[in-house]
PDB file of N, CA and C in Angstrom:
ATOM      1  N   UNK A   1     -47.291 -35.172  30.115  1.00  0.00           N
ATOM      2  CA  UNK A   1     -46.144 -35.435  29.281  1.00  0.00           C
ATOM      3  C   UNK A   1     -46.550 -36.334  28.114  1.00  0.00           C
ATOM      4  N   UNK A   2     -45.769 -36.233  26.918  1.00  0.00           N
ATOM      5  CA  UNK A   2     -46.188 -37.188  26.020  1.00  0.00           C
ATOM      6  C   UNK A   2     -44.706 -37.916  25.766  1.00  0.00           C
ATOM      7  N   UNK A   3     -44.484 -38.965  25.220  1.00  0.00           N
ATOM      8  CA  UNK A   3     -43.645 -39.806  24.892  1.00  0.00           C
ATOM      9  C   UNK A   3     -43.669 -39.949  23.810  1.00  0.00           C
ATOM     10  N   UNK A   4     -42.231 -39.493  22.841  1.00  0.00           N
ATOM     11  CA  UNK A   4     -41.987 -39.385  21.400  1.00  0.00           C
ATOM     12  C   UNK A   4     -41.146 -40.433  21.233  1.00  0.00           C
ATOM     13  N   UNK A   5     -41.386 -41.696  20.518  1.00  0.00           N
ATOM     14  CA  UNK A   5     -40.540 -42.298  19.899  1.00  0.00           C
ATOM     15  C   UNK A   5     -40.325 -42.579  18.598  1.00  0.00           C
ATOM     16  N   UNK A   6     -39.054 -42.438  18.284  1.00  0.00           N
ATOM     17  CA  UNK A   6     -38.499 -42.682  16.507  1.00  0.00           C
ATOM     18  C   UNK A   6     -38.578 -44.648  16.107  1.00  0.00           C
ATOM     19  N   UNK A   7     -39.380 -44.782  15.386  1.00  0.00           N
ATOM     20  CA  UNK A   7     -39.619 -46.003  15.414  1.00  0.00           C
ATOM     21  C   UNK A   7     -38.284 -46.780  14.318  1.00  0.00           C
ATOM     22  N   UNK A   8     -37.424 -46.206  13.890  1.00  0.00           N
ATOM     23  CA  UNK A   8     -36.345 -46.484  12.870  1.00  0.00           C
ATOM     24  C   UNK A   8     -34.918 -46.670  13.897  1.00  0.00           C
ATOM     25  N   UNK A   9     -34.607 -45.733  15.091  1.00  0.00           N
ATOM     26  CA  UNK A   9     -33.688 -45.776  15.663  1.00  0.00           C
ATOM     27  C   UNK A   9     -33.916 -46.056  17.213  1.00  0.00           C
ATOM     28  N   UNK A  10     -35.299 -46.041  17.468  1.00  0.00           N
ATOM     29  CA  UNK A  10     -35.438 -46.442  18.722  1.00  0.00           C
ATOM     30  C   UNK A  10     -35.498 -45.422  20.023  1.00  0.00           C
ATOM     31  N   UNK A  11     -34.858 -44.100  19.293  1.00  0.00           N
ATOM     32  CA  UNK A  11     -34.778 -42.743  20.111  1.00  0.00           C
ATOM     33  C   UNK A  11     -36.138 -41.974  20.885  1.00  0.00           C
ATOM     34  N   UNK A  12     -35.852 -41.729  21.986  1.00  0.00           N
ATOM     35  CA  UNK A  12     -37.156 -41.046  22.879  1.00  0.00           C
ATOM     36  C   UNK A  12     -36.868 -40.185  23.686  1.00  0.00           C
ATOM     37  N   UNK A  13     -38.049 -39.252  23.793  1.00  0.00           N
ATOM     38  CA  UNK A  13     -37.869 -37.834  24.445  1.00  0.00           C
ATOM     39  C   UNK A  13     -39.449 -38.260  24.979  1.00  0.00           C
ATOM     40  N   UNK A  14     -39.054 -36.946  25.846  1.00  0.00           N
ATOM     41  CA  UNK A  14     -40.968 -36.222  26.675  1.00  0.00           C
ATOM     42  C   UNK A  14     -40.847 -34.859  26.069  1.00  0.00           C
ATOM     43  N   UNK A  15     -42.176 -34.708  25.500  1.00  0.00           N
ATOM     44  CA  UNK A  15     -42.525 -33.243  25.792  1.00  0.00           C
ATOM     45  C   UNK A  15     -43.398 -32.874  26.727  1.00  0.00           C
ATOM     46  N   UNK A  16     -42.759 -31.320  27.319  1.00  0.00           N
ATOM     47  CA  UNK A  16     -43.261 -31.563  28.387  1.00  0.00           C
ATOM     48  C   UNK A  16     -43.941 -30.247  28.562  1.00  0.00           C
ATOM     49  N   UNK A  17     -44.669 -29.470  29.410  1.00  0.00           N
ATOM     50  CA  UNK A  17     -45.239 -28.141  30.009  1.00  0.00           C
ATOM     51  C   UNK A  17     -46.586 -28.263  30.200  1.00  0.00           C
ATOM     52  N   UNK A  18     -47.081 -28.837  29.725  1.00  0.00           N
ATOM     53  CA  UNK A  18     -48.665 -28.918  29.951  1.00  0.00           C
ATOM     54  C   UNK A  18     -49.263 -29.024  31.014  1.00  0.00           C
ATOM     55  N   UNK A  19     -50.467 -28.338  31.489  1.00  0.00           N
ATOM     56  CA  UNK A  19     -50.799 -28.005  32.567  1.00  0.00           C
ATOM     57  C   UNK A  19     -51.865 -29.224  32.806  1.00  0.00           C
ATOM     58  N   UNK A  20     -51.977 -30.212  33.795  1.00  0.00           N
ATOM     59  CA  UNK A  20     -52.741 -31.425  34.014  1.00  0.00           C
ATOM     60  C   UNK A  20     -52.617 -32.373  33.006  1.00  0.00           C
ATOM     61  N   UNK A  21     -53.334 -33.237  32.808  1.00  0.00           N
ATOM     62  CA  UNK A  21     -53.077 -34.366  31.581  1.00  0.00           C
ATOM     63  C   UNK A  21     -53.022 -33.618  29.985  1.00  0.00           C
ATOM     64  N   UNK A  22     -53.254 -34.525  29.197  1.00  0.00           N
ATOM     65  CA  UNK A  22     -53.042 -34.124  27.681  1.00  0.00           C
ATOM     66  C   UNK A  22     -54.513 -34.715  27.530  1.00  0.00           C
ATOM     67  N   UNK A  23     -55.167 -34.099  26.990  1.00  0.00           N
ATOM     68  CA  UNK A  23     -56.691 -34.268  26.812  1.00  0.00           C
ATOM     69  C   UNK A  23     -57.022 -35.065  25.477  1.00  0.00           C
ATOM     70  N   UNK A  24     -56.008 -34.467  24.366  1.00  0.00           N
ATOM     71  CA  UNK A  24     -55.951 -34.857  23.239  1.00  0.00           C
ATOM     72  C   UNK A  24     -54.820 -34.525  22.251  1.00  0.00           C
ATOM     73  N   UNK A  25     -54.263 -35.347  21.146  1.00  0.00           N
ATOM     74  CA  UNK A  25     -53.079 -35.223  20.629  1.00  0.00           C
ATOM     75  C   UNK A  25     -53.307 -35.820  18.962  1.00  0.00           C
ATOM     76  N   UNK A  26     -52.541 -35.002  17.848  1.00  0.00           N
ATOM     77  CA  UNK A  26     -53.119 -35.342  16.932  1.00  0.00           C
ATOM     78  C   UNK A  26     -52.060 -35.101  16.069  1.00  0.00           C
ATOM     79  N   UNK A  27     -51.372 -35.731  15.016  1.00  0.00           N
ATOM     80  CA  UNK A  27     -50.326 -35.470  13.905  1.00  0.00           C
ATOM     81  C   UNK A  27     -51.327 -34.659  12.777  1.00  0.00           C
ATOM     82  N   UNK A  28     -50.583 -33.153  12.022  1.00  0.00           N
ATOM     83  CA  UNK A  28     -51.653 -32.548  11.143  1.00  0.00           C
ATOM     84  C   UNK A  28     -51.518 -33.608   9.947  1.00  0.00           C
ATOM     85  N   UNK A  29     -51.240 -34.727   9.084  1.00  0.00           N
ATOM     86  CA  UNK A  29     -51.324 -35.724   8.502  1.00  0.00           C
ATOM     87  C   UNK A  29     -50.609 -36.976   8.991  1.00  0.00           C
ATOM     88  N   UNK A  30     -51.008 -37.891   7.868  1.00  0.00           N
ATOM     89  CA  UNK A  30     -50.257 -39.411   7.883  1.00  0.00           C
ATOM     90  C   UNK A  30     -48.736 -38.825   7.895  1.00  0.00           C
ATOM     91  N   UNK A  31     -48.019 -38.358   7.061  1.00  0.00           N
ATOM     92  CA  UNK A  31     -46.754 -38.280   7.508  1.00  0.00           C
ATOM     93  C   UNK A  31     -45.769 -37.208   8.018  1.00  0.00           C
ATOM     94  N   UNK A  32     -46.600 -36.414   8.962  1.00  0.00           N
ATOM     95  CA  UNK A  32     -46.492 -35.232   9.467  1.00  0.00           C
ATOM     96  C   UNK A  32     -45.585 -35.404  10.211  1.00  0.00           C
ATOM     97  N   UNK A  33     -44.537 -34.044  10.730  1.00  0.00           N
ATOM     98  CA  UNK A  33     -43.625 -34.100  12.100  1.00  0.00           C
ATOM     99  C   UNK A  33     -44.766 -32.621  12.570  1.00  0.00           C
ATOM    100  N   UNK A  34     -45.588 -32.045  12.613  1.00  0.00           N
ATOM    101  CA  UNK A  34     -46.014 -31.603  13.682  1.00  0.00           C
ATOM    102  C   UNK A  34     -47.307 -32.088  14.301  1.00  0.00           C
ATOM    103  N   UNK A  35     -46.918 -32.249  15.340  1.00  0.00           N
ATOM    104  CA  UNK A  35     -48.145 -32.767  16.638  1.00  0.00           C
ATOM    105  C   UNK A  35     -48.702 -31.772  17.787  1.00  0.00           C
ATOM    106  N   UNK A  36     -49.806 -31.355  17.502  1.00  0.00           N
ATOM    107  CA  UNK A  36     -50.523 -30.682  18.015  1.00  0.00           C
ATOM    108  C   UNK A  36     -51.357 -31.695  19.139  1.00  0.00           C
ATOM    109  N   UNK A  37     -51.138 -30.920  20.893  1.00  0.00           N
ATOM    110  CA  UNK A  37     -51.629 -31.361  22.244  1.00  0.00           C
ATOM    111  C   UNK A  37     -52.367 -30.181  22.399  1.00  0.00           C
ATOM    112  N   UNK A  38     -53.771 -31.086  23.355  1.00  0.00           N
ATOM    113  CA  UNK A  38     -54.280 -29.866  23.885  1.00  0.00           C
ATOM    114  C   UNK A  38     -54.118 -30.676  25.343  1.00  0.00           C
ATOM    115  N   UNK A  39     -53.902 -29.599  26.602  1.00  0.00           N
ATOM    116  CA  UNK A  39     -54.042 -30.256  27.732  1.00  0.00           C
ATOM    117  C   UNK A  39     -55.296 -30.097  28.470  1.00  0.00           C
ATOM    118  N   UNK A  40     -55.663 -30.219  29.520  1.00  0.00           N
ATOM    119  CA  UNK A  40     -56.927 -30.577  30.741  1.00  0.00           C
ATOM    120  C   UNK A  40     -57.618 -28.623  30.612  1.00  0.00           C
ATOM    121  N   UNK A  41     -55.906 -27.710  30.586  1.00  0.00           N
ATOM    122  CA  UNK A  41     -56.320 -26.424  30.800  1.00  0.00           C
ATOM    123  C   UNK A  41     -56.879 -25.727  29.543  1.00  0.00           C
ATOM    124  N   UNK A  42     -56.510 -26.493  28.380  1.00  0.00           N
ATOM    125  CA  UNK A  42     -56.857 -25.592  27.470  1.00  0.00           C
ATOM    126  C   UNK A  42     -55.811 -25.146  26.443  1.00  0.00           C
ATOM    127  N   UNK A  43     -55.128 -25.572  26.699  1.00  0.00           N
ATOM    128  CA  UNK A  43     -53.797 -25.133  26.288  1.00  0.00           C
ATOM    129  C   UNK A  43     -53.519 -25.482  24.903  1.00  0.00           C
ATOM    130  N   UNK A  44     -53.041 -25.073  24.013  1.00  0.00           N
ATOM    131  CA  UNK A  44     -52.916 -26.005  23.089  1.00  0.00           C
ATOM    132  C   UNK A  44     -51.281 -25.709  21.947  1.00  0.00           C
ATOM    133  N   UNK A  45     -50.805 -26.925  22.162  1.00  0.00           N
ATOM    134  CA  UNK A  45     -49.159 -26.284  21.724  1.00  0.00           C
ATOM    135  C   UNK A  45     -49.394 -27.498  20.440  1.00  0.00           C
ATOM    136  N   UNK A  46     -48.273 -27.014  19.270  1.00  0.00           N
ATOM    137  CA  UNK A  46     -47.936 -27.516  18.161  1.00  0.00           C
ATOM    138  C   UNK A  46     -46.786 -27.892  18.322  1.00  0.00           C
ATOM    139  N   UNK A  47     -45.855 -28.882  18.027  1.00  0.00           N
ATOM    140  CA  UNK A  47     -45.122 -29.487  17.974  1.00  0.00           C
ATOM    141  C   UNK A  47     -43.990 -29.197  16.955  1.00  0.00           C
ATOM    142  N   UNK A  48     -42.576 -29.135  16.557  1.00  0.00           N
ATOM    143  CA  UNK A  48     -42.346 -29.829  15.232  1.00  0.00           C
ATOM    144  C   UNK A  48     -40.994 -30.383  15.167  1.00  0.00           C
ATOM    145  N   UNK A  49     -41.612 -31.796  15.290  1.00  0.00           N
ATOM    146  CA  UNK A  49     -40.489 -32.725  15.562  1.00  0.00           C
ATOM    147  C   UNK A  49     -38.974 -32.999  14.488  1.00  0.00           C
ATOM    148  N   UNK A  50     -38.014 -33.526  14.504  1.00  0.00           N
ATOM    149  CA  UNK A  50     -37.129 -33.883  13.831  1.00  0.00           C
ATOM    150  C   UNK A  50     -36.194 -34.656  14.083  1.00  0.00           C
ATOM    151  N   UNK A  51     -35.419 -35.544  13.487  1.00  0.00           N
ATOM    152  CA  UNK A  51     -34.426 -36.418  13.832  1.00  0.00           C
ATOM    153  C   UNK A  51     -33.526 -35.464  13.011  1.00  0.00           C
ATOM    154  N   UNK A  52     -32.153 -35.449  14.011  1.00  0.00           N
ATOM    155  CA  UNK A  52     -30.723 -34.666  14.231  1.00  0.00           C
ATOM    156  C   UNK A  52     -29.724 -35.435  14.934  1.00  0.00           C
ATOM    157  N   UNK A  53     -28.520 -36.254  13.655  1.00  0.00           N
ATOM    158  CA  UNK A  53     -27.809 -37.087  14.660  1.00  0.00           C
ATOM    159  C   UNK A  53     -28.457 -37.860  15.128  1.00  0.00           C
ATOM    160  N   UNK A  54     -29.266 -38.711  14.994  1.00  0.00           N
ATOM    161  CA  UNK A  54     -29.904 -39.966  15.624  1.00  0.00           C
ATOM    162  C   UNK A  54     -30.635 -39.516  17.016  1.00  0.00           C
ATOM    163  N   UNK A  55     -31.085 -38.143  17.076  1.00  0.00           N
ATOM    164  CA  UNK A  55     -31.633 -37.496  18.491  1.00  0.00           C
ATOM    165  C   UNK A  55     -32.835 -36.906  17.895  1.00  0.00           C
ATOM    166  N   UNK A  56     -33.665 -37.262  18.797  1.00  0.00           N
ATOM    167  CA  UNK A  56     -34.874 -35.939  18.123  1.00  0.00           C
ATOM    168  C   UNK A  56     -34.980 -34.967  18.811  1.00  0.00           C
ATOM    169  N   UNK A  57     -35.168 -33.924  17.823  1.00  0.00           N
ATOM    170  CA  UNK A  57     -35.172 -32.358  18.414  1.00  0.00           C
ATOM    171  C   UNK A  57     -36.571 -32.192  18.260  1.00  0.00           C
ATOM    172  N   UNK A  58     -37.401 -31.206  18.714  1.00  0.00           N
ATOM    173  CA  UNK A  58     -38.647 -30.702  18.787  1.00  0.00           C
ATOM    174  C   UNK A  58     -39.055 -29.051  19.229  1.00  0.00           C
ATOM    175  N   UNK A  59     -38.978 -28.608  18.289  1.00  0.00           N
ATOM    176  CA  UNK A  59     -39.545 -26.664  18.808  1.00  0.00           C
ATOM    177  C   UNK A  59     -41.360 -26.955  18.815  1.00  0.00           C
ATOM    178  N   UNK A  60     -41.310 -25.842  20.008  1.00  0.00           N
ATOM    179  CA  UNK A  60     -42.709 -25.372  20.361  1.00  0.00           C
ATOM    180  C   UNK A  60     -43.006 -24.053  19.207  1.00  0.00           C
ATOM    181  N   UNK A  61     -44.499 -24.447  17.936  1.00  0.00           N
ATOM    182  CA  UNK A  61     -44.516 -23.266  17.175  1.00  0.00           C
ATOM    183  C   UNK A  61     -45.106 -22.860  17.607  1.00  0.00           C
ATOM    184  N   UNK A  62     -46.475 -23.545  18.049  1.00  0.00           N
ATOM    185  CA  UNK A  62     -47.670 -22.408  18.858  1.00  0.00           C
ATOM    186  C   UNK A  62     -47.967 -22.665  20.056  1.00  0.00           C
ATOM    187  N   UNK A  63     -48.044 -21.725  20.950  1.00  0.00           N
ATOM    188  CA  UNK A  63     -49.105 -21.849  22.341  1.00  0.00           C
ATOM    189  C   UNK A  63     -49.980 -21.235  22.483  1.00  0.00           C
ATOM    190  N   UNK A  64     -51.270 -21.315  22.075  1.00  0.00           N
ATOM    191  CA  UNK A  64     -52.243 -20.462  22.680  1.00  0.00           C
ATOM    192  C   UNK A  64     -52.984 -20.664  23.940  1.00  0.00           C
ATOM    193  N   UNK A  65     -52.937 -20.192  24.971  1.00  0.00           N
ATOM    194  CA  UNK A  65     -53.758 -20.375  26.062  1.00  0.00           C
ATOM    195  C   UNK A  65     -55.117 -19.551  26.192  1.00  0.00           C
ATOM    196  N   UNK A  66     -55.806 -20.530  26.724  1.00  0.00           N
ATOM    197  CA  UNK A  66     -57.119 -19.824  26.748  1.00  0.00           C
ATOM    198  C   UNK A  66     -57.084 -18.423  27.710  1.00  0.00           C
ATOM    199  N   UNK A  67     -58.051 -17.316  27.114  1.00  0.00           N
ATOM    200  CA  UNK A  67     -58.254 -16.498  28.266  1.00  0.00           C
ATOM    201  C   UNK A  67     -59.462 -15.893  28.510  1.00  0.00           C
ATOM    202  N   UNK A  68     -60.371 -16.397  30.043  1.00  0.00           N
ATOM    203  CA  UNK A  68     -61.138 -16.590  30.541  1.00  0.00           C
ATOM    204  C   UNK A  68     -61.719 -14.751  30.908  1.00  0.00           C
ATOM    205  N   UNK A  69     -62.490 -14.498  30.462  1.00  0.00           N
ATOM    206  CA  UNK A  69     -63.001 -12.803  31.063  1.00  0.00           C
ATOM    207  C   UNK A  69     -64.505 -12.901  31.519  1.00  0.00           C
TER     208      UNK A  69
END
């Protein structure tokens, strides 16, 4: 899970699905809302966060999972 907090209103969420820990996590710039996780499996989802009403919302744009042959 990762822990999103809005540092202006104090608001927090989890994102969540990832298979074992989060291996690594990265904003695509300094003042980016998407955050790209990769987890333990390989996984790797994009983020794209937003404040709505003092709530943050967040859609999943990408998942690619690895596939092993």
């Amino acid at each position: 899970m990762v822990r999103v907090l809005s540092v202006s209103t104090a608001e927090r969420t989890l994102l969540k699905g990832f298979t074992g820990g989060v291996a690594d996590l990265a904003f695509a710039h300094l003042n980016s809302n998407q955050l790209a996780c990769l987890d333990e499996a390989g996984n790797l989802f994009v983020w794209r966060l937003a404040m709505d009403k003092e709530k943050i919302q967040y859609l999943v744009k990408i998942l690619l999972v690895p596939v092993f042959v």
